[in-house]
N, C-alpha and C. Protein backbone atom coordinates (compact mmCIF):
# COMPACT_ATOMS: atom_id res chain seq x y z
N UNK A 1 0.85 -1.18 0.00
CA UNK A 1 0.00 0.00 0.00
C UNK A 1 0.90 1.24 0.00
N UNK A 2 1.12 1.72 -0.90
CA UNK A 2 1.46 2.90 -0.70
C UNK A 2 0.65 4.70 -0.80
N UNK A 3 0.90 5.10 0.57
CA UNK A 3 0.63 6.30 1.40
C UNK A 3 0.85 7.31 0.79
N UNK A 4 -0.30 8.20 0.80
CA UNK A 4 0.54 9.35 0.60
C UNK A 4 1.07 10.55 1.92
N UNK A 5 1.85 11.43 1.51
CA UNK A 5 2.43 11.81 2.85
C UNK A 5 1.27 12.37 3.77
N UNK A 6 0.36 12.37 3.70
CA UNK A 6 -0.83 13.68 4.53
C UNK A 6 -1.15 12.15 5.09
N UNK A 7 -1.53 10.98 4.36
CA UNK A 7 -1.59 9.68 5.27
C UNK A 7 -0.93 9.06 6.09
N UNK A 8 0.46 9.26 5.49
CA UNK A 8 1.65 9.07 6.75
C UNK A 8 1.62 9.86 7.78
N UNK A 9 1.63 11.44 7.61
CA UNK A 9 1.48 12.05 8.84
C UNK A 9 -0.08 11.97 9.49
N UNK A 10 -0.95 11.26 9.18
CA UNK A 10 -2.34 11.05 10.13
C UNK A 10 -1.27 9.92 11.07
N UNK A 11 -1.02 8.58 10.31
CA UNK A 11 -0.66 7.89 10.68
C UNK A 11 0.16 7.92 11.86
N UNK A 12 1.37 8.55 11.80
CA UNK A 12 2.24 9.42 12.89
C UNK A 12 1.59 9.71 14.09
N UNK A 13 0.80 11.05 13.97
CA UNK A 13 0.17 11.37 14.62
C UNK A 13 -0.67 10.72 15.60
N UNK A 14 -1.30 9.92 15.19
CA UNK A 14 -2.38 8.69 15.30
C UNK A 14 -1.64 7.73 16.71
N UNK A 15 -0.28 7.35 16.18
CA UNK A 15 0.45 6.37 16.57
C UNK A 15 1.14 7.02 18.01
N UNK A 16 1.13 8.62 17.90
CA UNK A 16 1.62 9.15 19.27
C UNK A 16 0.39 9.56 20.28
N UNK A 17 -0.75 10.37 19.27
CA UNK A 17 -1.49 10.23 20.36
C UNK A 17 -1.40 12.03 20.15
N UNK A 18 -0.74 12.52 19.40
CA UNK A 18 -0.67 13.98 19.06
C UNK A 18 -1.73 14.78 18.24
N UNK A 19 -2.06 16.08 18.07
CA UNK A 19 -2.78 16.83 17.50
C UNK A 19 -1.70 17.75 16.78
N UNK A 20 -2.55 18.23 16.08
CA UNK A 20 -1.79 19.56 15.66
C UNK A 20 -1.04 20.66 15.94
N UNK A 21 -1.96 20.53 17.16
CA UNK A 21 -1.39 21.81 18.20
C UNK A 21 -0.33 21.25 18.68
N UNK A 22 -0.07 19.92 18.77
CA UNK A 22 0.86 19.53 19.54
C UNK A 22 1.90 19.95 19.12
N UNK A 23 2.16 19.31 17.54
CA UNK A 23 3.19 19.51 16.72
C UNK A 23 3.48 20.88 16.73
N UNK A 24 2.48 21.76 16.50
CA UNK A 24 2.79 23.32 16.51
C UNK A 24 3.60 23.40 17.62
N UNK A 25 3.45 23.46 18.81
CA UNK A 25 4.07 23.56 19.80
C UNK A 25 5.32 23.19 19.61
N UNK A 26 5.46 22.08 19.19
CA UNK A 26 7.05 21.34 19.09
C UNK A 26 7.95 22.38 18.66
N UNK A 27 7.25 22.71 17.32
CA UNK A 27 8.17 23.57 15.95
C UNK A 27 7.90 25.05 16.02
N UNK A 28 7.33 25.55 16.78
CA UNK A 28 7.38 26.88 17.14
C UNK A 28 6.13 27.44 16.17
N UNK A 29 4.86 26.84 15.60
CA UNK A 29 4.18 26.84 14.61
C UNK A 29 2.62 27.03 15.49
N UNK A 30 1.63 26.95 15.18
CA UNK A 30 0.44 26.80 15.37
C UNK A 30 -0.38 25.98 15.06
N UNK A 31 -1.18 25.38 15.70
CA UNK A 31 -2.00 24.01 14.92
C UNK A 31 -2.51 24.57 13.05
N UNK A 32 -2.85 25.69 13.60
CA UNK A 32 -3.55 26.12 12.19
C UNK A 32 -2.54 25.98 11.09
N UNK A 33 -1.13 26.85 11.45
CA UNK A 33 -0.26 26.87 10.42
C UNK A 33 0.05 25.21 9.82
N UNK A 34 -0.13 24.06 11.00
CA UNK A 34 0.51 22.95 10.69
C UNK A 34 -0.57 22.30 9.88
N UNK A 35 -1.83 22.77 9.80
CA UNK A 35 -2.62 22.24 9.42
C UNK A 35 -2.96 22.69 7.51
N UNK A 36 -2.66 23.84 7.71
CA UNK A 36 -2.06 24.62 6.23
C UNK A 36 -1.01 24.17 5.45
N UNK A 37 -0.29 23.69 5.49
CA UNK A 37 1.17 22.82 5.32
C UNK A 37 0.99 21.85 4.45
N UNK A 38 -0.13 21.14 5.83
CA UNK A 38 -0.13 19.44 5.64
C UNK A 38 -1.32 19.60 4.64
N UNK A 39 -2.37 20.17 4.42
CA UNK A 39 -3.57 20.12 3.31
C UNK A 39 -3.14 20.99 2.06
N UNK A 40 -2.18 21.81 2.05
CA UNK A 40 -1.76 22.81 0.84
C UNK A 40 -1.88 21.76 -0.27
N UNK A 41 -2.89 22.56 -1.62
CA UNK A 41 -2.47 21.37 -2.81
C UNK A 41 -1.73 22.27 -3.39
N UNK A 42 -1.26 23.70 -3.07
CA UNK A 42 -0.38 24.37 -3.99
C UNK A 42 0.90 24.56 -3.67
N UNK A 43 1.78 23.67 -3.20
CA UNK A 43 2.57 23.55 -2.39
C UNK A 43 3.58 21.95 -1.93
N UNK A 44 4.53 21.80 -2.03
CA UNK A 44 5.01 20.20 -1.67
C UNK A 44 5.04 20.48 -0.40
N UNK A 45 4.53 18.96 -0.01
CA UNK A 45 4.75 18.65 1.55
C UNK A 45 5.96 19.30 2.20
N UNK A 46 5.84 19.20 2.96
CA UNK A 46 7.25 20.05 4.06
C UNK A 46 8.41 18.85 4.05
N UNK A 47 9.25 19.43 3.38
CA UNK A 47 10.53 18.74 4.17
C UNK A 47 10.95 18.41 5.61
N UNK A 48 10.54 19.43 6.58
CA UNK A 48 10.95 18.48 7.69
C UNK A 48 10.08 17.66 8.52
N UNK A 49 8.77 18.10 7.66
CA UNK A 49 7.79 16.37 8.32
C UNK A 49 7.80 15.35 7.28
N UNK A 50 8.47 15.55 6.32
CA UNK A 50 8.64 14.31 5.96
C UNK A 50 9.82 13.53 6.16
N UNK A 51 10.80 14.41 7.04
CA UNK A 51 11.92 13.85 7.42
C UNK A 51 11.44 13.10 9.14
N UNK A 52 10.73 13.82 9.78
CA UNK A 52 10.02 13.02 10.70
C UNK A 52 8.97 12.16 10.24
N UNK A 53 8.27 12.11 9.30
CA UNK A 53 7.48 11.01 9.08
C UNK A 53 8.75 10.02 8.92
N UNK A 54 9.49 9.59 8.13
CA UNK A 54 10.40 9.05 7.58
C UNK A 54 11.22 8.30 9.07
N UNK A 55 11.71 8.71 9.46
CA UNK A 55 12.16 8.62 11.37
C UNK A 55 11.31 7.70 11.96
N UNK A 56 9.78 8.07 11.60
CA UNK A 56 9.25 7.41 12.33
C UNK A 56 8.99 5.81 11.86
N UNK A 57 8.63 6.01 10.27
CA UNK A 57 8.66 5.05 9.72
C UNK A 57 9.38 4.11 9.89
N UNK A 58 10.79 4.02 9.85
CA UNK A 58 11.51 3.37 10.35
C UNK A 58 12.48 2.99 11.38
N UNK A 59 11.63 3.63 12.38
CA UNK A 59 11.72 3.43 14.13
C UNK A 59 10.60 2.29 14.50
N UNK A 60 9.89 2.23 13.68
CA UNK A 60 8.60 1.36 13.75
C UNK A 60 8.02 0.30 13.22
N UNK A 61 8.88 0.45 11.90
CA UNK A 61 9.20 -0.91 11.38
C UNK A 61 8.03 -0.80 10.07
N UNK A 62 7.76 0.08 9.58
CA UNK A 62 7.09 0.57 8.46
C UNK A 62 7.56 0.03 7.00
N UNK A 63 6.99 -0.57 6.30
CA UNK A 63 7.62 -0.97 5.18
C UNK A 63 7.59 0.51 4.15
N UNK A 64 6.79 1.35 4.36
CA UNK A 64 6.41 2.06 3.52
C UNK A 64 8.12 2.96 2.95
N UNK A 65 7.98 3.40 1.43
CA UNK A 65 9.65 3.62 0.74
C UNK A 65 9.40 4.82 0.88
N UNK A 66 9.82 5.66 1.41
CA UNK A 66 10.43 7.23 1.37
C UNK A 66 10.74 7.23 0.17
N UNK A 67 9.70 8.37 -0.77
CA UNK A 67 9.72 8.87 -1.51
C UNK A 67 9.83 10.39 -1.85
N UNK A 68 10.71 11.00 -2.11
CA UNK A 68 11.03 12.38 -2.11
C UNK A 68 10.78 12.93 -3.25
């Protein structure tokens, strides 16, 4: 099955138990802003959640291929 990244990061998310806000918090961001990011269709996903999706993926044992 391959994911696309807005599925990987539900997934993530999902798997910690985090919100948006959370993440905002992390990265100095706002739920809203993180939430703008992750739904933009005019725009590529963020590089550094897909470098944490990616982390997580395979901290966890994810088959899914990092695709950049």
């Amino acid at each position: 099955m391959n994911l696309t990244w807005k599925n990987r990061y539900v997934r993530m998310k999902k798997h910690y138990g985090w919100t948006d806000k959370d993440i905002g918090a992390m990265t100095g961001n706002t739920a809203l802003s993180i939430r703008q990011v992750v739904n933009a269709k005019s725009q590529e996903f963020p590089r550094w959640l897909k470098l944490a999706i990616i982390v997580f993926e395979i901290e966890n044992g994810h088959k899914q291929i990092p695709i950049m």
